[in-house]
Every structure is written in C-alpha cells, then in structure tokens.
C-alpha atoms as a PDB file:
ATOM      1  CA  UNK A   1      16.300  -3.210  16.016  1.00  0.00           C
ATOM      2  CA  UNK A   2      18.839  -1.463  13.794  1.00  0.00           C
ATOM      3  CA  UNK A   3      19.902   2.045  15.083  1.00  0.00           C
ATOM      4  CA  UNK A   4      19.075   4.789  12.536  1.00  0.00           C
ATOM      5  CA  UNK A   5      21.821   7.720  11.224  1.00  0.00           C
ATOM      6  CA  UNK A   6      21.852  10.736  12.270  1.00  0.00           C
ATOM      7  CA  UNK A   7      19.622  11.830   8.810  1.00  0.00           C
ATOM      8  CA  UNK A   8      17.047   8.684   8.793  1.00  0.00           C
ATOM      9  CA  UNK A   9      13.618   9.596   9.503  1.00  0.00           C
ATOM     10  CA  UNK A  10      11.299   7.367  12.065  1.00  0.00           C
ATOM     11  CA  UNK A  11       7.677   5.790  10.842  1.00  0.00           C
ATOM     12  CA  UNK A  12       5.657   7.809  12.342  1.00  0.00           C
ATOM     13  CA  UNK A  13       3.363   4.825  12.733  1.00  0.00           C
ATOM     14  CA  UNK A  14       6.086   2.276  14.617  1.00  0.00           C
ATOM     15  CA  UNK A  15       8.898   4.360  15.190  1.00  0.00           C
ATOM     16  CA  UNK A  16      11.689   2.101  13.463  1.00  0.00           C
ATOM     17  CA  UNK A  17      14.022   3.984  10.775  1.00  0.00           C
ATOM     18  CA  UNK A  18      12.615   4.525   6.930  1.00  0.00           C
ATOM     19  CA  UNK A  19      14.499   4.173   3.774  1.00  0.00           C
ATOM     20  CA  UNK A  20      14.253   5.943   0.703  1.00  0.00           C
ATOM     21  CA  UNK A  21      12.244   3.786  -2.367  1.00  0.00           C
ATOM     22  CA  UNK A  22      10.783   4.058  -5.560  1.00  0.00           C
ATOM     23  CA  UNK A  23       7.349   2.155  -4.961  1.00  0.00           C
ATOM     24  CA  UNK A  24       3.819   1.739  -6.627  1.00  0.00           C
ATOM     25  CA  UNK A  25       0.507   2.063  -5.249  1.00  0.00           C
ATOM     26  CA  UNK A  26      -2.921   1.244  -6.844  1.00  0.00           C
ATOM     27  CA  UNK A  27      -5.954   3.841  -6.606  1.00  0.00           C
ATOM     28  CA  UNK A  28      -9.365   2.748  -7.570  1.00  0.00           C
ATOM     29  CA  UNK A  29     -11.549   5.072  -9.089  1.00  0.00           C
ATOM     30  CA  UNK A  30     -15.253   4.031  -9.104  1.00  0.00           C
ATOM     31  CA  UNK A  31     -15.224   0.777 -10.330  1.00  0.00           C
ATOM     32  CA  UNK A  32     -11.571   0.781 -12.596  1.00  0.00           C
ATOM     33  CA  UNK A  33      -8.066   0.299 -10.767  1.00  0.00           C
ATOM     34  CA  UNK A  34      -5.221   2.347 -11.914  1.00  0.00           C
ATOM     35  CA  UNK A  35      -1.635   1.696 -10.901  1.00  0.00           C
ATOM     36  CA  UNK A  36       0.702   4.046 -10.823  1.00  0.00           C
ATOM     37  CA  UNK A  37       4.535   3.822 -10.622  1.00  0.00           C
ATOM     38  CA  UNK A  38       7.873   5.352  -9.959  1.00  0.00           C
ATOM     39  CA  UNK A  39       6.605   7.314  -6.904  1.00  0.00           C
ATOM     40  CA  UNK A  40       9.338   8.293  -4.587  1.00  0.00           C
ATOM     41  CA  UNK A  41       8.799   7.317  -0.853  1.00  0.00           C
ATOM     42  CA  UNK A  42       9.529   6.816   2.384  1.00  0.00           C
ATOM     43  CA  UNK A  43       9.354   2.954   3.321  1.00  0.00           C
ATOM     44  CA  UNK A  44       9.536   2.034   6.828  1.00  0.00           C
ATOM     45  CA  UNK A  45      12.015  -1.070   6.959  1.00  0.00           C
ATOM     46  CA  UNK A  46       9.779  -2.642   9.658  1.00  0.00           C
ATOM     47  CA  UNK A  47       6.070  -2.049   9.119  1.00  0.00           C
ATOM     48  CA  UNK A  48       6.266  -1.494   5.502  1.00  0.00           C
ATOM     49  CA  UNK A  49       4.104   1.741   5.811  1.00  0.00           C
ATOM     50  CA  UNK A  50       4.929   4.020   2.492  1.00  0.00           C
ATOM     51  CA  UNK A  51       4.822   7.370   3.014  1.00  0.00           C
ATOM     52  CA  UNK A  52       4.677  10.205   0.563  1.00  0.00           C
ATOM     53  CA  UNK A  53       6.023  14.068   0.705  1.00  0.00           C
ATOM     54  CA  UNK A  54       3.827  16.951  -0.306  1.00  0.00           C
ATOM     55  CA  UNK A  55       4.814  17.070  -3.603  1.00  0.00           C
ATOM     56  CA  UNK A  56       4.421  13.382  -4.583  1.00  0.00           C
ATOM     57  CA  UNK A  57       1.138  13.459  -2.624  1.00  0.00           C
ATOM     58  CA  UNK A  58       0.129  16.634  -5.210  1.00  0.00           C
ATOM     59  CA  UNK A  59       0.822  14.802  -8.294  1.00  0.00           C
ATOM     60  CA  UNK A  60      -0.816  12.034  -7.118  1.00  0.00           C
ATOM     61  CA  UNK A  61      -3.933  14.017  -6.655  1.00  0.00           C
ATOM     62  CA  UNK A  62      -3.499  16.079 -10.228  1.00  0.00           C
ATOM     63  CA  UNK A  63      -3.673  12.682 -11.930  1.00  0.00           C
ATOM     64  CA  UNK A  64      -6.444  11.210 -10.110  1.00  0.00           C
ATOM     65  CA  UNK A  65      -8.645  14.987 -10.472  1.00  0.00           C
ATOM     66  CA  UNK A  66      -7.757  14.391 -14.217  1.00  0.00           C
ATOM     67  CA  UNK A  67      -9.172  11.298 -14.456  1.00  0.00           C
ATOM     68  CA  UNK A  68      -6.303   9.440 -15.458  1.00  0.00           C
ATOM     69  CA  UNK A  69      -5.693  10.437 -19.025  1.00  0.00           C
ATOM     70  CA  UNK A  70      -5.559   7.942 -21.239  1.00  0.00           C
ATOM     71  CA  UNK A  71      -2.475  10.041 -23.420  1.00  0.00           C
ATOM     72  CA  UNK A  72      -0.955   9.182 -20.205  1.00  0.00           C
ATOM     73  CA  UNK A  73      -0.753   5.672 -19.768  1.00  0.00           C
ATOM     74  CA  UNK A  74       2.517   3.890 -19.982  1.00  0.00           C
ATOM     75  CA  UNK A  75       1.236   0.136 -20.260  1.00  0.00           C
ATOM     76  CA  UNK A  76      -1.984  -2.177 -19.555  1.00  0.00           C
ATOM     77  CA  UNK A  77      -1.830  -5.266 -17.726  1.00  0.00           C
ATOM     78  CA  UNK A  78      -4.744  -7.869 -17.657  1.00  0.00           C
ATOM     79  CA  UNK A  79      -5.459  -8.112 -14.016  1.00  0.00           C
ATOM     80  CA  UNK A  80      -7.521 -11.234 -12.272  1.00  0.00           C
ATOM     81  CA  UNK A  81     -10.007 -10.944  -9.441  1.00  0.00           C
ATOM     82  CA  UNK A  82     -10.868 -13.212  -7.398  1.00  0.00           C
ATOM     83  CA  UNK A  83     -13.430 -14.007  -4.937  1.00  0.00           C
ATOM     84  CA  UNK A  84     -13.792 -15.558  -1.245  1.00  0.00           C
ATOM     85  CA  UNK A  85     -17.042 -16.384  -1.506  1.00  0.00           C
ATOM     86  CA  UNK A  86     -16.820 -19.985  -0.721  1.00  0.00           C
ATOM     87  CA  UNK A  87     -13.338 -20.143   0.799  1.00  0.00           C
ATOM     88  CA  UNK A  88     -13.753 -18.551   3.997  1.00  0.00           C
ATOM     89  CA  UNK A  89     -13.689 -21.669   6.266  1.00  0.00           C
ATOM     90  CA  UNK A  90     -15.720 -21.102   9.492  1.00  0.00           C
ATOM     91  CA  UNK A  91     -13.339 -22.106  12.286  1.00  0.00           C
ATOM     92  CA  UNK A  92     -14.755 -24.314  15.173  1.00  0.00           C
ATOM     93  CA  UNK A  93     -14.082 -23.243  19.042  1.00  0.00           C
ATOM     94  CA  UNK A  94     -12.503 -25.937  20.704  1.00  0.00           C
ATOM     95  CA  UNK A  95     -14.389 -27.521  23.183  1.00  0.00           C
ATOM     96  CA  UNK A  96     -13.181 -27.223  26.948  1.00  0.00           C
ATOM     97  CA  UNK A  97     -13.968 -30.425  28.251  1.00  0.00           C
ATOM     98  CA  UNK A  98     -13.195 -29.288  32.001  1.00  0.00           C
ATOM     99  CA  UNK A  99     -16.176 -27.514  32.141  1.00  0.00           C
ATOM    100  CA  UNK A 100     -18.671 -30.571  31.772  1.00  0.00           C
END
C-alpha cells in the first residue's frame, strides 16, 4: 500500500490514495448508448472507482437533459453486443464422498 502526499485524496469507497485522470464513461439512454469523453476525474489507484466533482457531474447532466445533441457529437463508432444466452455454464457441486 503506497502512502499518499500530503494533497492526495482517499476513495471514499476503499480508502487507498486517488490520482487525477482524464477518463470516459458510457450512459445509456433508453435503448441508445452514448459515450462520452475527456471527463476529468478522480481514479482510485486501487479499486478503480472514478469519481467526479460537482461541476463535471453538472455537465454531465446538461448533456444527458439535452438529449445528446446530435450538433454535438465528435465521432460514431460501430459497437457489437453480445449475448450470454448459451454460455453461462452451470457449475456442478462437488460431491463430498465422506458423507455416504
């Protein structure tokens, strides 16, 4: 566990310093996903939780109350889904033989 400086701010969720970071994060919005970029944050170096400051978390909400203007967008990217419906393996219990 690396010690912190005297300005680093603790994850509030684990407790282990936070960096500064430009991240992305995607927001669905009914049934479209949007991904937005370049948001400043606060990453903690240990759980990975990303955490915003009032005025990031306000723009993020102006955009998504606006609906996510198309004038806006900076690229489009094909994205693939994919599905788990026939992957998920059911795992068998082991049997405890001692008990017989």
């Amino acid at each position: 566990m690396s010690e912190p400086t005297p300005q680093s701010v603790r994850c509030p969720r684990c407790e282990e310093p936070m960096r500064s970071a430009i991240v992305k994060t995607v927001i669905w919005q009914g049934d479209k996903l949007f991904v937005v970029e370049d948001i400043p944050a606060q990453v903690c170096g240990s759980c990975l939780e990303q955490y915003y400051d009032d005025s990031v978390t306000d723009a993020l909400r102006r955009l998504t109350e606006d609906n996510f203007p198309a004038a806006e967008i900076k690229r489009e990217e094909v994205v693939p889904f994919y599905s788990l419906t026939g992957r998920i393996l059911t795992r068998v219990a082991p049997v405890d033989y001692e008990q017989y």
